[in-house]
PDB file of N, CA and C in Angstrom:
ATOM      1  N   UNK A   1     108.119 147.531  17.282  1.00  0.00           N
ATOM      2  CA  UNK A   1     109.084 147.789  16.240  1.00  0.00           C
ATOM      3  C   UNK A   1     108.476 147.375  14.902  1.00  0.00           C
ATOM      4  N   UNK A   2     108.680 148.336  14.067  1.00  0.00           N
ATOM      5  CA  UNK A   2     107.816 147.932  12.611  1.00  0.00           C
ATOM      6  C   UNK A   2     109.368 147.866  11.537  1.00  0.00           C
ATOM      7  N   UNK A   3     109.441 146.708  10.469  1.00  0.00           N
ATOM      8  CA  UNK A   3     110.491 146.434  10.229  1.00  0.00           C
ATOM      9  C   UNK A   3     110.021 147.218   8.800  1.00  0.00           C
ATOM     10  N   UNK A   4     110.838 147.892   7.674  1.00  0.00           N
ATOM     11  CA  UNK A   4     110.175 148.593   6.850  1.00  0.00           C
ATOM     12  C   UNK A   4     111.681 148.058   5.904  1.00  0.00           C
ATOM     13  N   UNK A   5     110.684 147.595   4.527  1.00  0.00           N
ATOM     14  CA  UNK A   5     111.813 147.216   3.079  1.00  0.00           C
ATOM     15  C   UNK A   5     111.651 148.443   2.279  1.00  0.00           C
ATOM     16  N   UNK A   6     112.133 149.172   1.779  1.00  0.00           N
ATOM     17  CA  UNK A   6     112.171 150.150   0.222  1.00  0.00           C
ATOM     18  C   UNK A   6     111.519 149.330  -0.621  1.00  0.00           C
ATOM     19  N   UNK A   7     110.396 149.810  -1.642  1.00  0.00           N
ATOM     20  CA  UNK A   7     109.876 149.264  -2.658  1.00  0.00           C
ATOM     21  C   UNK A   7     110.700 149.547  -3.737  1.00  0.00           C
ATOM     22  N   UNK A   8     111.405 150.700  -3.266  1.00  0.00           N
ATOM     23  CA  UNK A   8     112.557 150.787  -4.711  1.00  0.00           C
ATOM     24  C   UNK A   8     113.930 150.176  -4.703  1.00  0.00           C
ATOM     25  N   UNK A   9     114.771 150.550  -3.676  1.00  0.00           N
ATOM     26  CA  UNK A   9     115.944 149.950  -3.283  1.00  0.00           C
ATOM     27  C   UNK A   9     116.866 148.833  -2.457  1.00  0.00           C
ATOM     28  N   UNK A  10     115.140 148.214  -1.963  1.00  0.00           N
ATOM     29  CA  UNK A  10     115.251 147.150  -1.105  1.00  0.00           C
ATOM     30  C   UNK A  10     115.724 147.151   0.212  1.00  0.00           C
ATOM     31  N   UNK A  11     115.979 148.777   0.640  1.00  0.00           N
ATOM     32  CA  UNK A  11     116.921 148.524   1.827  1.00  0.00           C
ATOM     33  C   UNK A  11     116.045 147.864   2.539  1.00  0.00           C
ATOM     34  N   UNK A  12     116.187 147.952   3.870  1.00  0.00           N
ATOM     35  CA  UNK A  12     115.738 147.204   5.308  1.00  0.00           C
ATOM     36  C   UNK A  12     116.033 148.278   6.339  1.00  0.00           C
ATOM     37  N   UNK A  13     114.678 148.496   7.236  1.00  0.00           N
ATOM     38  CA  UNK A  13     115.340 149.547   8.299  1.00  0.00           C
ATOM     39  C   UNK A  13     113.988 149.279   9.729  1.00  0.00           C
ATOM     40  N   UNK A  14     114.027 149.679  10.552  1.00  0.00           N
ATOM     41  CA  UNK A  14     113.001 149.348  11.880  1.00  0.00           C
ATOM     42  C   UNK A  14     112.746 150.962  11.924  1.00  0.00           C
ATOM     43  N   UNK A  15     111.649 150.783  12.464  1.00  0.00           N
ATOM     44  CA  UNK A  15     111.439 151.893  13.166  1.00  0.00           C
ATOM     45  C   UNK A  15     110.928 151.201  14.599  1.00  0.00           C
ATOM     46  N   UNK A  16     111.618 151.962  15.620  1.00  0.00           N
ATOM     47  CA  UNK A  16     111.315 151.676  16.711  1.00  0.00           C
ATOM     48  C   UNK A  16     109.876 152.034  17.779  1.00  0.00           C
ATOM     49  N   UNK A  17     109.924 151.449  19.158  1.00  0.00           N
ATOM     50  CA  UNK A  17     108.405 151.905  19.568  1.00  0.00           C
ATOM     51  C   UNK A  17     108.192 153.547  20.082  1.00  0.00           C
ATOM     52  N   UNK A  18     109.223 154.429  19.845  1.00  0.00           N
ATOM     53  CA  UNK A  18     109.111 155.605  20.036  1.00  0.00           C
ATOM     54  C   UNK A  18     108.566 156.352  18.747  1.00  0.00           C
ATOM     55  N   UNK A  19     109.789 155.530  17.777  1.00  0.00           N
ATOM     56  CA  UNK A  19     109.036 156.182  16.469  1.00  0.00           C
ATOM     57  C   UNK A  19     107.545 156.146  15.907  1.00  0.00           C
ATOM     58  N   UNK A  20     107.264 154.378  16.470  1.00  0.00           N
ATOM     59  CA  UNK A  20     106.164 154.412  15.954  1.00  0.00           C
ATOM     60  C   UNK A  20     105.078 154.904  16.807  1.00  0.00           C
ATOM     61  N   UNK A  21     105.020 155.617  17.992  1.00  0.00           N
ATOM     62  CA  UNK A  21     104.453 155.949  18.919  1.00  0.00           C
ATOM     63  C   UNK A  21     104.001 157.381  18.043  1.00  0.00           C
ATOM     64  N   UNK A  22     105.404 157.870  17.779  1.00  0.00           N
ATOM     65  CA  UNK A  22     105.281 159.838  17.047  1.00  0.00           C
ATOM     66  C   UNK A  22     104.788 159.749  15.858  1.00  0.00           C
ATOM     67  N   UNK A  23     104.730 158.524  15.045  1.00  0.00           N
ATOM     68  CA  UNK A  23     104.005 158.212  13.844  1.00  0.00           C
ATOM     69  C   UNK A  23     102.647 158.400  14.267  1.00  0.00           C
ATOM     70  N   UNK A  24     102.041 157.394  14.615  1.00  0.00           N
ATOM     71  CA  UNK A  24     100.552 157.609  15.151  1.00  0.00           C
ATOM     72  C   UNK A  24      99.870 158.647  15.451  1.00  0.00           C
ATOM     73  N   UNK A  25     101.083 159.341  16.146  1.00  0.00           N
ATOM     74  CA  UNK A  25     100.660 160.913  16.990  1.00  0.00           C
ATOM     75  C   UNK A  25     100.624 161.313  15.862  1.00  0.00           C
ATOM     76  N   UNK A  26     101.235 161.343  14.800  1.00  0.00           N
ATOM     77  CA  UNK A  26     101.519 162.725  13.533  1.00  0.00           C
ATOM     78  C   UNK A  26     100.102 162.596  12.482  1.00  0.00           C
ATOM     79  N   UNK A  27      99.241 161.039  12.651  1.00  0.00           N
ATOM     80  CA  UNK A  27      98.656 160.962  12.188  1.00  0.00           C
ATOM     81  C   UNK A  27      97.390 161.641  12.063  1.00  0.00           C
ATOM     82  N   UNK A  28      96.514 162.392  11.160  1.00  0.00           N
ATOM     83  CA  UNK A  28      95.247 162.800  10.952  1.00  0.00           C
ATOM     84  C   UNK A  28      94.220 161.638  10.590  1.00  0.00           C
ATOM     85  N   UNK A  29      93.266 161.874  11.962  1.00  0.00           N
ATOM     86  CA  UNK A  29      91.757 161.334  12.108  1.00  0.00           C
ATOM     87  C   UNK A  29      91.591 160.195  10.826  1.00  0.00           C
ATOM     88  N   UNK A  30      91.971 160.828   9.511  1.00  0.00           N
ATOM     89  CA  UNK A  30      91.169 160.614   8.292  1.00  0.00           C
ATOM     90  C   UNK A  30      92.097 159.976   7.266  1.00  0.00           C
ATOM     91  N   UNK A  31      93.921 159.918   7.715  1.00  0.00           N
ATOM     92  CA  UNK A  31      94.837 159.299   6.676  1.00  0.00           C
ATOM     93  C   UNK A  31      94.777 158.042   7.787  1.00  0.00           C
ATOM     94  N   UNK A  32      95.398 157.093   6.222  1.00  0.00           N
ATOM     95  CA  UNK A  32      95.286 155.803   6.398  1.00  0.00           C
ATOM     96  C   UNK A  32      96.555 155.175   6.602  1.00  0.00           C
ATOM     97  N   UNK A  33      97.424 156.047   6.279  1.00  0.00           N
ATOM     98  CA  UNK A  33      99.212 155.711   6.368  1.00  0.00           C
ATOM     99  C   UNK A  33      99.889 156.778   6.493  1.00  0.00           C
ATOM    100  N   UNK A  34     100.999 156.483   6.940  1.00  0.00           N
ATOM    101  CA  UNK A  34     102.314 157.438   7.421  1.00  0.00           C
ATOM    102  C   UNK A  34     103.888 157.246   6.321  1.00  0.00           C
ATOM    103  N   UNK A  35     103.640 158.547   5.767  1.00  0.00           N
ATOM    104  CA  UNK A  35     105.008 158.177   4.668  1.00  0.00           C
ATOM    105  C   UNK A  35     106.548 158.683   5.324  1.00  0.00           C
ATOM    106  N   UNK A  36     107.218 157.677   5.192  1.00  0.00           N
ATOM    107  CA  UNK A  36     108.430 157.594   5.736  1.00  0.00           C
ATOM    108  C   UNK A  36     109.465 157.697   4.806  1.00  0.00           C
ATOM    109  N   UNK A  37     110.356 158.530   4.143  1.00  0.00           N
ATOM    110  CA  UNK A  37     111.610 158.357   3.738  1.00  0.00           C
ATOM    111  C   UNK A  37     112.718 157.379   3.953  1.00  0.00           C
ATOM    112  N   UNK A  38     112.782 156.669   2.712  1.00  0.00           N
ATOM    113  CA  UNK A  38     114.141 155.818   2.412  1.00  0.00           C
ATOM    114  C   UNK A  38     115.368 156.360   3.182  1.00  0.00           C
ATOM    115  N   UNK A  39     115.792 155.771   4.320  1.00  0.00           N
ATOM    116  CA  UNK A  39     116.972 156.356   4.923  1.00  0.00           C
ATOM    117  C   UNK A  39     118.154 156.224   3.495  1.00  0.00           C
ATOM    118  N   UNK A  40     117.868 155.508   2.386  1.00  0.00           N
ATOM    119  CA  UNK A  40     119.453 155.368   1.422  1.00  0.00           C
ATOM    120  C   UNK A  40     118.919 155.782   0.401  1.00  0.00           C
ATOM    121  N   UNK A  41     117.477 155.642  -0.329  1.00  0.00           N
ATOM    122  CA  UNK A  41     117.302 156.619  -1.449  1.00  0.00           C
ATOM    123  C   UNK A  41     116.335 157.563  -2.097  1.00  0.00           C
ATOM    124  N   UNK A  42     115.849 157.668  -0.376  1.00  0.00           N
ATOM    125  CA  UNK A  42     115.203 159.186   0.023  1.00  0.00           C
ATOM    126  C   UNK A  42     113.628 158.570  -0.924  1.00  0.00           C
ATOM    127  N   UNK A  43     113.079 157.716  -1.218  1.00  0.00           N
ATOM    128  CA  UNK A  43     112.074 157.469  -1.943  1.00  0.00           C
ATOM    129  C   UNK A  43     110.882 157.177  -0.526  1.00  0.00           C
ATOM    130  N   UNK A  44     109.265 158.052  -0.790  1.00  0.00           N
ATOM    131  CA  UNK A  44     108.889 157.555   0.140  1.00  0.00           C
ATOM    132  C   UNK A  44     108.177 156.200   0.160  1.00  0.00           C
ATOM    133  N   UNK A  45     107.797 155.840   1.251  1.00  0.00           N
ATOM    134  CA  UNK A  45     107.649 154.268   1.918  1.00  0.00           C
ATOM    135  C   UNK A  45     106.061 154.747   2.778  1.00  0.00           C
ATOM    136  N   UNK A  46     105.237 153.894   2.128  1.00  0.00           N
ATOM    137  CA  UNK A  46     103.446 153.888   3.402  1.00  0.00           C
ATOM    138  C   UNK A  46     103.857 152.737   3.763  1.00  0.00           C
ATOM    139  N   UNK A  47     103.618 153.481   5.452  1.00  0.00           N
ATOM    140  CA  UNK A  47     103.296 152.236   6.466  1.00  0.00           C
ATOM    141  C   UNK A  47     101.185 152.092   6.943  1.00  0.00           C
ATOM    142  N   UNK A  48     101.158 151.693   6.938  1.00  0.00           N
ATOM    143  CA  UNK A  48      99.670 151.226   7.411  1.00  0.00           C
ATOM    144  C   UNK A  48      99.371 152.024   8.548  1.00  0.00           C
ATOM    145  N   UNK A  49      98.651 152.527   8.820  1.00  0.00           N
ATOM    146  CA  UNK A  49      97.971 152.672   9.947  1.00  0.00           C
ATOM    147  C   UNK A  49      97.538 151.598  10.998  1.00  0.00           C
ATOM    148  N   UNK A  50      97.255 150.716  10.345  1.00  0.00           N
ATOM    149  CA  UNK A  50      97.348 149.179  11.060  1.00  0.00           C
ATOM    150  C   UNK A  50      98.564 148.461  11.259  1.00  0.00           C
ATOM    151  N   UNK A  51      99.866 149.286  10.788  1.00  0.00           N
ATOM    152  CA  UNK A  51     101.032 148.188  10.620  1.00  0.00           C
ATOM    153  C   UNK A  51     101.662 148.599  11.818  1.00  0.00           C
ATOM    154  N   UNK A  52     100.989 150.265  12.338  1.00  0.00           N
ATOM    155  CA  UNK A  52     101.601 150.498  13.408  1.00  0.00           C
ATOM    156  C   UNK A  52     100.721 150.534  14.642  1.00  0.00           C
ATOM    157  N   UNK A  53      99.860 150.328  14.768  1.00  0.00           N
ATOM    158  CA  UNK A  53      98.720 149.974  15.796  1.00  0.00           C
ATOM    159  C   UNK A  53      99.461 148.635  16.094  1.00  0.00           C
ATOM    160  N   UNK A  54      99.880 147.576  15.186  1.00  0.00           N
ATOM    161  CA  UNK A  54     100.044 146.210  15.835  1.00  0.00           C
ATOM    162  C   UNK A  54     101.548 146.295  16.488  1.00  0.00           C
ATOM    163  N   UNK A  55     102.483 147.651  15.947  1.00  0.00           N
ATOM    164  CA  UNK A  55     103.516 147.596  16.457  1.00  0.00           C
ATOM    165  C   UNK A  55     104.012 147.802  17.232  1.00  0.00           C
ATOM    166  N   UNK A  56     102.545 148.341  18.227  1.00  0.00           N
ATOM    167  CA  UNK A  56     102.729 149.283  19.608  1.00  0.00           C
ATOM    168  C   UNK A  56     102.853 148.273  21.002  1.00  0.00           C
ATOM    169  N   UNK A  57     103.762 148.774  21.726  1.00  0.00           N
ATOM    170  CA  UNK A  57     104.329 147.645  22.755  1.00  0.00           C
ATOM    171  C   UNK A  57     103.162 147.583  23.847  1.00  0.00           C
ATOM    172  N   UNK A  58     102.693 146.461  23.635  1.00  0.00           N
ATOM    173  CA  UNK A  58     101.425 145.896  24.437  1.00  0.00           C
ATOM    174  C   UNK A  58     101.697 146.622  25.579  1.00  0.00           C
ATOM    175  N   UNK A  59     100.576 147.369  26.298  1.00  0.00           N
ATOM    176  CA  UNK A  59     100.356 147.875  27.943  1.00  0.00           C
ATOM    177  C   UNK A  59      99.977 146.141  28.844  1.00  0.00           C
ATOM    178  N   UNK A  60     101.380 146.123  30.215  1.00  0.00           N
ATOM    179  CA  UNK A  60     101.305 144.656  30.545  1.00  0.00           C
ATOM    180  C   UNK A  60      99.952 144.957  31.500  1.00  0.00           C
ATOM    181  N   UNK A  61      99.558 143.921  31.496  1.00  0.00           N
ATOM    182  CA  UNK A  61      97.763 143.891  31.725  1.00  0.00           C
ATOM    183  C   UNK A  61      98.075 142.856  33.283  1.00  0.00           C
ATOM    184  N   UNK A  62      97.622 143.463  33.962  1.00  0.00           N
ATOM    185  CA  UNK A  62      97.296 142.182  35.354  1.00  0.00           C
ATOM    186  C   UNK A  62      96.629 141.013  35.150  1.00  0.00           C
ATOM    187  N   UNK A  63      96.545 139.827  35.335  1.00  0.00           N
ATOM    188  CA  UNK A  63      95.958 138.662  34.993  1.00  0.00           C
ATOM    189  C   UNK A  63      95.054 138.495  35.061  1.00  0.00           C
ATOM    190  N   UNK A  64      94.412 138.147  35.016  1.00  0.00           N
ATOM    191  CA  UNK A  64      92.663 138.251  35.278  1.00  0.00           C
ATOM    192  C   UNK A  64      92.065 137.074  36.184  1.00  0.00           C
ATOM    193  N   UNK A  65      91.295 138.034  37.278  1.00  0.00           N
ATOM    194  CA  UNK A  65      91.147 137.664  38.468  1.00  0.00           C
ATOM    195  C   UNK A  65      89.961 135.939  38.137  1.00  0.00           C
ATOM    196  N   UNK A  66      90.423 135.120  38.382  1.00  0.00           N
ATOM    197  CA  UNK A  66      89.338 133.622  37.829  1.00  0.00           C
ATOM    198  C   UNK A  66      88.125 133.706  38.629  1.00  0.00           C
ATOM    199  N   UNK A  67      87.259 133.550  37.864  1.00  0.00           N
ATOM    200  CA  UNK A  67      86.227 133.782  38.334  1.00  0.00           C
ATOM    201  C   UNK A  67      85.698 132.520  39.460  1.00  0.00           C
ATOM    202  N   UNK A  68      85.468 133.491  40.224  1.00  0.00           N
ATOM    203  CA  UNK A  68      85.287 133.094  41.996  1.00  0.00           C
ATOM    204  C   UNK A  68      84.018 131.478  41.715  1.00  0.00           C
ATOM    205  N   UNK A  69      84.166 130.467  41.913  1.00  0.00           N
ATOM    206  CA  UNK A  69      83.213 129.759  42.066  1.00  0.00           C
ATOM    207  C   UNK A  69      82.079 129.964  42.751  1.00  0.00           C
ATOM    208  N   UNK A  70      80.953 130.319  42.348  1.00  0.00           N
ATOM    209  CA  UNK A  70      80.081 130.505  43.447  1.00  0.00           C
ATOM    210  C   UNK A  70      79.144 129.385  44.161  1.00  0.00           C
ATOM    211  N   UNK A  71      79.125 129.006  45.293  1.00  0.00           N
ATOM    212  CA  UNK A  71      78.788 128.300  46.118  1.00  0.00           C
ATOM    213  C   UNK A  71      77.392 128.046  45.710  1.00  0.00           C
ATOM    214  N   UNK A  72      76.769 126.487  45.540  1.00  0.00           N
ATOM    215  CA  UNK A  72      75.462 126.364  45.195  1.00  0.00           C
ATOM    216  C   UNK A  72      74.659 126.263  46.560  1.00  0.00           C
ATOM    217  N   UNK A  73      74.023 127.955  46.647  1.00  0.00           N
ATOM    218  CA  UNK A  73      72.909 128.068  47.860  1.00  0.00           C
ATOM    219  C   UNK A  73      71.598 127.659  47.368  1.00  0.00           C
ATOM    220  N   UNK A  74      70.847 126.750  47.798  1.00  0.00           N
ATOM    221  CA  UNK A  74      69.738 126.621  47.558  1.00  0.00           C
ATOM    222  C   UNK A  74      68.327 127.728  47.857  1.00  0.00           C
ATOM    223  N   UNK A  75      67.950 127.969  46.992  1.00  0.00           N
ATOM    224  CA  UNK A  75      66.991 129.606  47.155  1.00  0.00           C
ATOM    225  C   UNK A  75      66.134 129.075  48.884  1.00  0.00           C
ATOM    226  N   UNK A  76      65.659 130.129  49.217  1.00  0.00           N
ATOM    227  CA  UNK A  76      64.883 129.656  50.548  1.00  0.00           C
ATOM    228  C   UNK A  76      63.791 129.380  50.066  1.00  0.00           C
ATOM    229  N   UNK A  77      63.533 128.265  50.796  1.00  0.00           N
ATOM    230  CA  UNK A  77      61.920 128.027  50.178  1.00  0.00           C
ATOM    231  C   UNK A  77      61.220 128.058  51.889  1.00  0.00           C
ATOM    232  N   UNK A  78      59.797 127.967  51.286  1.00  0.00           N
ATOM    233  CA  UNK A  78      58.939 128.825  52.422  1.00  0.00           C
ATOM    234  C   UNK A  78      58.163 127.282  53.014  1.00  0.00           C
ATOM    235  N   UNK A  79      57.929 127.081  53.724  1.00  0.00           N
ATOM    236  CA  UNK A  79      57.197 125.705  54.727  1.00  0.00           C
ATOM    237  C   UNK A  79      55.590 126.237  54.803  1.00  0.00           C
TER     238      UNK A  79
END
């Protein structure tokens, strides 16, 4: 969820993780932000390209397997 203020009118509004999902998608290779309309006085609003990369709902990740102690074998030595 990316929380977004008006630089002109101060409102306050979210965009949610769907929105910001279709933001990203709408984005071209080469722009750096996504302009969003003032839901109250229609003025537009840049969000970052980075503001919505961080807003994207983490993929839950399996834990990570601890790494196995490995047993101290002594190399073979030759007689």
């Amino acid at each position: 969820m990316v929380k977004i203020t008006c630089f002109k009118c101060h409102w306050s509004w979210s965009l949610g993780s769907k929105d910001v999902k279709a933001a990203l998608d709408s984005l071209a290779p080469d722009e750096n932000y996504y302009a969003i309309e003032c839901p109250k006085c229609r003025r537009i609003n840049k969000v970052t390209r980075k503001q919505l990369k961080q807003a994207l709902p983490r993929a839950a990740t399996e834990p990570a397997e601890p790494e196995s102690k490995t047993e101290s074998t002594p190399p073979d030595q030759e007689a």
